[in-house]
C-alpha atoms as a PDB file:
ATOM      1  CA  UNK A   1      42.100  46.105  12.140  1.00  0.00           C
ATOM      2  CA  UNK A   2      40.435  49.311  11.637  1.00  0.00           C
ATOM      3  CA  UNK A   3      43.483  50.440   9.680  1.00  0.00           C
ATOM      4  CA  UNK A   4      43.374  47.758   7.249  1.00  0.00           C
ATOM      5  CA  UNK A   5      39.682  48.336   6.427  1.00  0.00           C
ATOM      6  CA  UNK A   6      40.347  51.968   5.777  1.00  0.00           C
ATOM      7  CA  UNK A   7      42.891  51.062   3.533  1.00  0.00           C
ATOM      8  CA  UNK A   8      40.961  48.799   1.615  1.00  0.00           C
ATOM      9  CA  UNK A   9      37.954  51.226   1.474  1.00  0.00           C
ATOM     10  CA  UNK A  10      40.625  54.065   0.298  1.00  0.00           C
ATOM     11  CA  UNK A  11      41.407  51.621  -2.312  1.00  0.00           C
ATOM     12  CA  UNK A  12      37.938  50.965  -4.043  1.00  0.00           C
ATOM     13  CA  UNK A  13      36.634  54.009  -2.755  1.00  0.00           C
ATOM     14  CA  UNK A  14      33.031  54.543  -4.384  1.00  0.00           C
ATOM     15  CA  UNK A  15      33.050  52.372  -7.388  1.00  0.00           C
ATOM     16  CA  UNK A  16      31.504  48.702  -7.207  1.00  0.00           C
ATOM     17  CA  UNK A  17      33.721  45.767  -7.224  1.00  0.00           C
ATOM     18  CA  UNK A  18      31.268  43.548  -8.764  1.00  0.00           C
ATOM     19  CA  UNK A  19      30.604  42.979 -12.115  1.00  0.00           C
ATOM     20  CA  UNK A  20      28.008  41.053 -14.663  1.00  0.00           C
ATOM     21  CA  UNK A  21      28.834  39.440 -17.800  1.00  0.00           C
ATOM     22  CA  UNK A  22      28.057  40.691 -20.937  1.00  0.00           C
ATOM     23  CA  UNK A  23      24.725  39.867 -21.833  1.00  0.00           C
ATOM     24  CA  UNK A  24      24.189  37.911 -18.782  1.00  0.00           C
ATOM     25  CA  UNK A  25      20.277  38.918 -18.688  1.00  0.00           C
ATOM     26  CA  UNK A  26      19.575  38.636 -22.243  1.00  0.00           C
ATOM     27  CA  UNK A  27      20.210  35.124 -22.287  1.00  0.00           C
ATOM     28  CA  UNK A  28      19.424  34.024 -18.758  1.00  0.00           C
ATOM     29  CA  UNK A  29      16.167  33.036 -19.738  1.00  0.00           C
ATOM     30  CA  UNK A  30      17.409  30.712 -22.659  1.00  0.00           C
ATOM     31  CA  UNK A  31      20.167  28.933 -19.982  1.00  0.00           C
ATOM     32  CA  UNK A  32      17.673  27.544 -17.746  1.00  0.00           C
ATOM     33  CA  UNK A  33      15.360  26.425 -20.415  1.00  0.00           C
ATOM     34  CA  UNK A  34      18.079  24.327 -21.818  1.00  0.00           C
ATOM     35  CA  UNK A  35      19.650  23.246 -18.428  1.00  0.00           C
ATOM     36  CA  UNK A  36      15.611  22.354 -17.276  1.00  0.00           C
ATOM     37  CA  UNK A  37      15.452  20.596 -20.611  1.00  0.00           C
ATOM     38  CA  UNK A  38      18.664  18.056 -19.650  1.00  0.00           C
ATOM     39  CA  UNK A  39      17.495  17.452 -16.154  1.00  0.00           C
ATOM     40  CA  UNK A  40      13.634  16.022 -17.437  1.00  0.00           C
ATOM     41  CA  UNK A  41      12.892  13.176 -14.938  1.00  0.00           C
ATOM     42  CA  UNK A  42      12.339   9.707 -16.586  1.00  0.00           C
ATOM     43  CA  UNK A  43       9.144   7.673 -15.951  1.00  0.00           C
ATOM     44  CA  UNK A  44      11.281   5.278 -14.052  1.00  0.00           C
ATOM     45  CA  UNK A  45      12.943   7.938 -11.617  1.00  0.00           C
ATOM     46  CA  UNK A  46       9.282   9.755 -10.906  1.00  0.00           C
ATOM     47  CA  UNK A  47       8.176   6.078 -10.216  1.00  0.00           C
ATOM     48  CA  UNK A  48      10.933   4.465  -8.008  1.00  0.00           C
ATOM     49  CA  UNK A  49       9.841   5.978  -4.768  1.00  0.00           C
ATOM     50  CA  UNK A  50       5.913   4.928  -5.258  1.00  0.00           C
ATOM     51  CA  UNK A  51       7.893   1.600  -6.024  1.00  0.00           C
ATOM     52  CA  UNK A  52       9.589   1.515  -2.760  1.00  0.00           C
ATOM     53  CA  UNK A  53       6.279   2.491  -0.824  1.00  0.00           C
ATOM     54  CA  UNK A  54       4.198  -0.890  -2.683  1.00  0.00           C
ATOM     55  CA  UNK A  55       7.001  -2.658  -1.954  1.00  0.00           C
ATOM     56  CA  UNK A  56       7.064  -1.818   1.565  1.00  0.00           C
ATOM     57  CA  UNK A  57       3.434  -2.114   2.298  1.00  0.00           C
ATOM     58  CA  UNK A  58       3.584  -5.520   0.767  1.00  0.00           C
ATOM     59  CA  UNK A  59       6.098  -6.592   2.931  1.00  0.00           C
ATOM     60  CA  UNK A  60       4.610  -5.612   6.233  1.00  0.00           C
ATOM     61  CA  UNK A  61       1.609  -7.486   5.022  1.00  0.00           C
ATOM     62  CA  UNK A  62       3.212 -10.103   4.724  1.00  0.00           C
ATOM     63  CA  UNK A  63       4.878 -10.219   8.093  1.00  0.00           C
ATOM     64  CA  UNK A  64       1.947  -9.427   9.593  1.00  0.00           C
ATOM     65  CA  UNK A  65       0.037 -13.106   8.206  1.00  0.00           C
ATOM     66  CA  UNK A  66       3.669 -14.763   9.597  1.00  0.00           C
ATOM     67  CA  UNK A  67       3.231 -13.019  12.689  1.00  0.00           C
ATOM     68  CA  UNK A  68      -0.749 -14.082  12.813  1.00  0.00           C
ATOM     69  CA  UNK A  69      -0.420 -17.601  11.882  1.00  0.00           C
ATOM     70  CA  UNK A  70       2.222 -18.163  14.655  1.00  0.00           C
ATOM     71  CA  UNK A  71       0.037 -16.468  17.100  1.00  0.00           C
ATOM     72  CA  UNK A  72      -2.821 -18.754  15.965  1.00  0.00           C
ATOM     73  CA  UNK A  73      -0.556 -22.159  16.483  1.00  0.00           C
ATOM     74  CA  UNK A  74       0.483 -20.591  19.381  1.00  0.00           C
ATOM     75  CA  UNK A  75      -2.961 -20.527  20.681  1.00  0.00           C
ATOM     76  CA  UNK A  76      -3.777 -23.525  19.724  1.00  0.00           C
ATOM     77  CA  UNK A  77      -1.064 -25.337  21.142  1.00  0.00           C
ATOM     78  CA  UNK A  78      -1.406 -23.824  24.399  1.00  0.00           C
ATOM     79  CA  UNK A  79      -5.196 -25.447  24.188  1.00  0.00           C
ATOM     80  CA  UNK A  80      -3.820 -28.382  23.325  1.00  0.00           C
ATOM     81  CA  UNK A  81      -1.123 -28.545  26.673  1.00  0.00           C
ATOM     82  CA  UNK A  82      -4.137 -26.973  29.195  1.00  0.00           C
ATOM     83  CA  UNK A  83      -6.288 -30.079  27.902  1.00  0.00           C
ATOM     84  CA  UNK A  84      -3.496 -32.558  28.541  1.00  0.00           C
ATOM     85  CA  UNK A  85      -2.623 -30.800  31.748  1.00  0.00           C
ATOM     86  CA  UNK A  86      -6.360 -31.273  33.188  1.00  0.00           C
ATOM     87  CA  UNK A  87      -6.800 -34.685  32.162  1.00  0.00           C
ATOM     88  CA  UNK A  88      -2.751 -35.500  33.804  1.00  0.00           C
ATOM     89  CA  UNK A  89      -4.793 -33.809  36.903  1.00  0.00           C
ATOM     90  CA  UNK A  90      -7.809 -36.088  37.048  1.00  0.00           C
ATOM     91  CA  UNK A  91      -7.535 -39.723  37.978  1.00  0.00           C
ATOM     92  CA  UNK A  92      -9.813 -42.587  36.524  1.00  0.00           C
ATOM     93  CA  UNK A  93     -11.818 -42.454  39.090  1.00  0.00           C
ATOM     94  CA  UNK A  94     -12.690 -39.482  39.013  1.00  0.00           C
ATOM     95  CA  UNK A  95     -13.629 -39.202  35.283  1.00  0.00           C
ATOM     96  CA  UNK A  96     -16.021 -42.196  35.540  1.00  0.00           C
ATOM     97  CA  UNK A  97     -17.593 -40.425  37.929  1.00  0.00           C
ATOM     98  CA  UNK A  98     -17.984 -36.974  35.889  1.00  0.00           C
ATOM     99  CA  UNK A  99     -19.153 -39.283  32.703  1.00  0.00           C
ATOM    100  CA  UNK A 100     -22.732 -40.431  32.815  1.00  0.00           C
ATOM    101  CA  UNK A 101     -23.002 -44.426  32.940  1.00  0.00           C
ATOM    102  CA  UNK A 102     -25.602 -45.991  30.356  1.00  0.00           C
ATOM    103  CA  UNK A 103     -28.287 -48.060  32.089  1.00  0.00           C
ATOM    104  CA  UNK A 104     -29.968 -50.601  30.805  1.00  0.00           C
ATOM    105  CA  UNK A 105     -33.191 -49.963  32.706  1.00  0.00           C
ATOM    106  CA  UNK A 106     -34.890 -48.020  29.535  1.00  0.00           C
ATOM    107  CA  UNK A 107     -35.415 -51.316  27.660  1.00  0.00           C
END
């Protein structure tokens, strides 16, 4: 291994293998102005992400009403079945009892 690399440093010795094109610096600056100049973004590509966000916001409010409106049938529902469920519990009887009987001693 060390062989080889000696070699190759024999080889190039002290000069540098690397080179720049002709006038590579003079008209750098003129290159990227006209490759900037082709990649301009378009109103619709600056906007599609702030798109994407609305959309997204919009949907979660909107599953968030389906979510609370089943919650509040829910709810109500399970009033609904506790009420039936007492009065399945209490006999006749017993709910004459609880209900105050008119009398007709005030006339």
């Amino acid at each position: 291994m060390d062989k080889e690399l000696h070699k190759i440093l024999k080889e190039t010795g002290n000069r540098n293998p690397f080179t720049v094109p002709e006038n590579y610096f003079e008209s750098f600056a003129a290159e990227i102005d006209t490759k900037i100049a082709k990649d301009r973004l378009s109103a619709k590509k600056l906007l599609k992400p702030w798109f994407y966000l609305a959309a997204m916001f919009v949907g979660l409010f909107l599953m968030g009403n389906v979510f609370y409106v089943v919650y509040q049938n829910n709810r109500k529902m399970d009033a609904d079945l506790y009420e039936m469920y007492v009065m399945s519990q209490i006999d006749q009887t017993v709910m004459l009892d609880y209900y105050p009987v008119e009398s007709d001693d005030n006339e």
